[in-house]
Protein backbone atom coordinates (compact mmCIF):
# COMPACT_ATOMS: atom_id res chain seq x y z
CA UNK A 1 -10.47 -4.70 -14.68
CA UNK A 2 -8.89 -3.50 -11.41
CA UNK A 3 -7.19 -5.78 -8.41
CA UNK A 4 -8.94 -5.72 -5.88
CA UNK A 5 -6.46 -5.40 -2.74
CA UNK A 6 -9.37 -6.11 0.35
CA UNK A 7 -10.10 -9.19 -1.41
CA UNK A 8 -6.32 -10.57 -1.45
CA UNK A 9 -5.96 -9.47 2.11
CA UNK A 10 -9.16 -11.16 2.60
CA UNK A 11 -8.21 -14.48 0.97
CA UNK A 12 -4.71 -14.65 2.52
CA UNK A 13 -6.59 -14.33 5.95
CA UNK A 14 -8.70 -17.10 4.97
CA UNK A 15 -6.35 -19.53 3.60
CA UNK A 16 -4.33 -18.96 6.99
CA UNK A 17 -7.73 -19.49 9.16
CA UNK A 18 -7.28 -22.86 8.99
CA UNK A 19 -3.83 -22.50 11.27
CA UNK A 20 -6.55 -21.51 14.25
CA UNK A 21 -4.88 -18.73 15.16
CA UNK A 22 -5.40 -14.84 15.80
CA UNK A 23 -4.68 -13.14 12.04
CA UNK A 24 -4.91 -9.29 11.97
CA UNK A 25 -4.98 -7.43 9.01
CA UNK A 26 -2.83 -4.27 9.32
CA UNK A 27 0.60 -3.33 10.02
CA UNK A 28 1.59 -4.51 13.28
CA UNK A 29 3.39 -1.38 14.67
CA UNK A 30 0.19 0.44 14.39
CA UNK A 31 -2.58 -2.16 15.25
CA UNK A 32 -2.69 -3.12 19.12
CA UNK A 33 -2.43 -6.65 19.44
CA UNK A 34 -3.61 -7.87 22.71
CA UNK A 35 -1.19 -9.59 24.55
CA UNK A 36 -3.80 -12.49 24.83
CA UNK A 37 -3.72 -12.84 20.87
CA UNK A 38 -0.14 -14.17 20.70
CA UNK A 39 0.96 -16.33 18.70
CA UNK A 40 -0.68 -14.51 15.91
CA UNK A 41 -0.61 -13.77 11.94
CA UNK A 42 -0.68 -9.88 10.30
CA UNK A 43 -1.08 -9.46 6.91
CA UNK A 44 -0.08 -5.97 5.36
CA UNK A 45 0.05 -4.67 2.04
CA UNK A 46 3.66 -3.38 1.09
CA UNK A 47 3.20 -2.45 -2.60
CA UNK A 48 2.07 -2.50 -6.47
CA UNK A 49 4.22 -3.10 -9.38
CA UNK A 50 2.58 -3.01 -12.87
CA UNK A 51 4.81 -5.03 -15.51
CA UNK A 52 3.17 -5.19 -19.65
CA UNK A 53 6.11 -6.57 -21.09
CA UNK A 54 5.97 -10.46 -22.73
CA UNK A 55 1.91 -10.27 -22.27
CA UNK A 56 0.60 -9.22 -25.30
CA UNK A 57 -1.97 -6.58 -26.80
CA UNK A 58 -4.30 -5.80 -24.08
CA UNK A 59 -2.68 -7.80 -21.15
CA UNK A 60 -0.69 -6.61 -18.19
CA UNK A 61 0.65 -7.96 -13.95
CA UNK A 62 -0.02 -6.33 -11.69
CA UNK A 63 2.38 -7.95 -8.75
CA UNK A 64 1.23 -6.91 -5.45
CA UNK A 65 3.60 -7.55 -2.51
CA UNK A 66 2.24 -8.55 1.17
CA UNK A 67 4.18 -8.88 4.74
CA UNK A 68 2.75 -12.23 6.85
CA UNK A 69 4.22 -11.28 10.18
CA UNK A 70 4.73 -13.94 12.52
CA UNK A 71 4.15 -13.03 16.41
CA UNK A 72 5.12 -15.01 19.44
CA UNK A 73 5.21 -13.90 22.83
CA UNK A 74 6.65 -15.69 26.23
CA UNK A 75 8.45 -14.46 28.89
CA UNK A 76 11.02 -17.38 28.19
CA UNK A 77 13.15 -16.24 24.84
CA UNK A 78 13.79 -20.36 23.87
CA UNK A 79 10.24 -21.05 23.78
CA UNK A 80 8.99 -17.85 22.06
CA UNK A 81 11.71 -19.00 19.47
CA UNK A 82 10.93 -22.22 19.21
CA UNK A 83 7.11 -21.35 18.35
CA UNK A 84 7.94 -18.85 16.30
CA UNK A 85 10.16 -21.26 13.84
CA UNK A 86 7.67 -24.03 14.18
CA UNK A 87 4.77 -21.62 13.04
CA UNK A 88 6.91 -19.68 10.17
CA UNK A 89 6.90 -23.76 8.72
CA UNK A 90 3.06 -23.86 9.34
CA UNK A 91 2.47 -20.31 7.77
CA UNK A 92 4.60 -20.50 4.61
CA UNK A 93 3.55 -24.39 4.29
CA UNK A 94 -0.24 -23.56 4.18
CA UNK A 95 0.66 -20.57 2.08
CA UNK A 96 2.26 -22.53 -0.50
CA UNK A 97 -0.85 -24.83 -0.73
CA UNK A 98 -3.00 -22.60 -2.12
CA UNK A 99 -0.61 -21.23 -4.96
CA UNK A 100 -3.43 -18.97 -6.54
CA UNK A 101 -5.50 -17.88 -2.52
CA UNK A 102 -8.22 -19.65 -3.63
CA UNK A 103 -8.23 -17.95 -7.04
CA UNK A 104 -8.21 -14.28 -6.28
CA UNK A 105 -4.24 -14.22 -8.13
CA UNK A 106 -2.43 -16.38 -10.89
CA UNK A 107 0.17 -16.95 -8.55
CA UNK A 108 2.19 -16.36 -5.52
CA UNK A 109 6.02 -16.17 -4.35
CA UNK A 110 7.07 -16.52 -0.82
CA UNK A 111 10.31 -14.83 -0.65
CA UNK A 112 12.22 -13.58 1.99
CA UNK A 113 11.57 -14.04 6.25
CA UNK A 114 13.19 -11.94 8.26
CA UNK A 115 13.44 -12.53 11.90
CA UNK A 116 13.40 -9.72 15.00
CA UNK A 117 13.01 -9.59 18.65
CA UNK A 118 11.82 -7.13 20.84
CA UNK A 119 11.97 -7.66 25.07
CA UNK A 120 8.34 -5.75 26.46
CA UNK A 121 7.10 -5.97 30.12
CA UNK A 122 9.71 -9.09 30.89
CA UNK A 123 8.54 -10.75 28.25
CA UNK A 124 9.80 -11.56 24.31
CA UNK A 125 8.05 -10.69 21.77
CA UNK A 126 9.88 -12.43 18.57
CA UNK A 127 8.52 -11.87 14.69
CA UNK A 128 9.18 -13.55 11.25
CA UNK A 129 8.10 -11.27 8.18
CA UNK A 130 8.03 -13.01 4.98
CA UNK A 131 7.26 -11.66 1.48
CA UNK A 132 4.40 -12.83 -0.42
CA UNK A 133 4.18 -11.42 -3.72
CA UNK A 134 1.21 -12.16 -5.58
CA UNK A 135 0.88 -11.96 -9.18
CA UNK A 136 -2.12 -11.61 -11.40
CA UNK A 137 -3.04 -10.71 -15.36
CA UNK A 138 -5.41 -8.48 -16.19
């Protein structure tokens, strides 16, 4: 049996659809988000870690580890900040509803959000990336 990665990404977009926001799949300093699609979600895949220790004959994780990137955009730096935290809440709180993405893993870790700013065309674009690391037995 093999993890399937599209179907993670899938189910991590799906779980966030609810939010009613723009989510991308993709890293977001290669995908060109519209300036319309702000506030938005992008989920990338970051990397693989295969642990068989304390699971027995037969039985190994496979932890995979995701970026959620959090995008706001305003000309006004207090209110792209303000959105930004208020949506980090939403994102990890939805996230950490759905502890298995509706059953695609065993289980999922939200670890640690940074937080970055960038100023483009007099305007702010601020971003929260926090690690999800999924983990599931095989």
């Amino acid at each position: 049996m093999k993890v399937n990665y599209k179907t993670i990404l899938e189910k991590i977009k799906n779980v966030l659809s609810a939010l009613n926001i723009n989510i991308f799949i993709g890293n977001p300093d290669v995908i060109a988000i519209p300036a319309t699609a702000y506030p938005c979600v992008v989920v990338s895949i970051d990397n693989k870690k295969e642990d068989i220790t304390h699971l027995g004959a037969n039985k190994r994780q496979i932890e995979l580890e995701f970026k959620v990137w959090v995008l706001t955009r305003y000309i006004s730096y207090e209110k792209s900040l303000e959105e930004l935290l208020n949506l980090v809440d939403v994102v990890e709180e939805t996230l950490r509803r759905n502890l298995t993405l509706d059953g695609s893993v065993n289980y999922h870790n939200l670890e640690v959000t940074e937080f970055g700013i960038a100023a483009k065309e007099n305007t702010f674009i601020l971003g929260a990336i926090t690690t999800l690391k999924t983990f599931k037995q095989i």
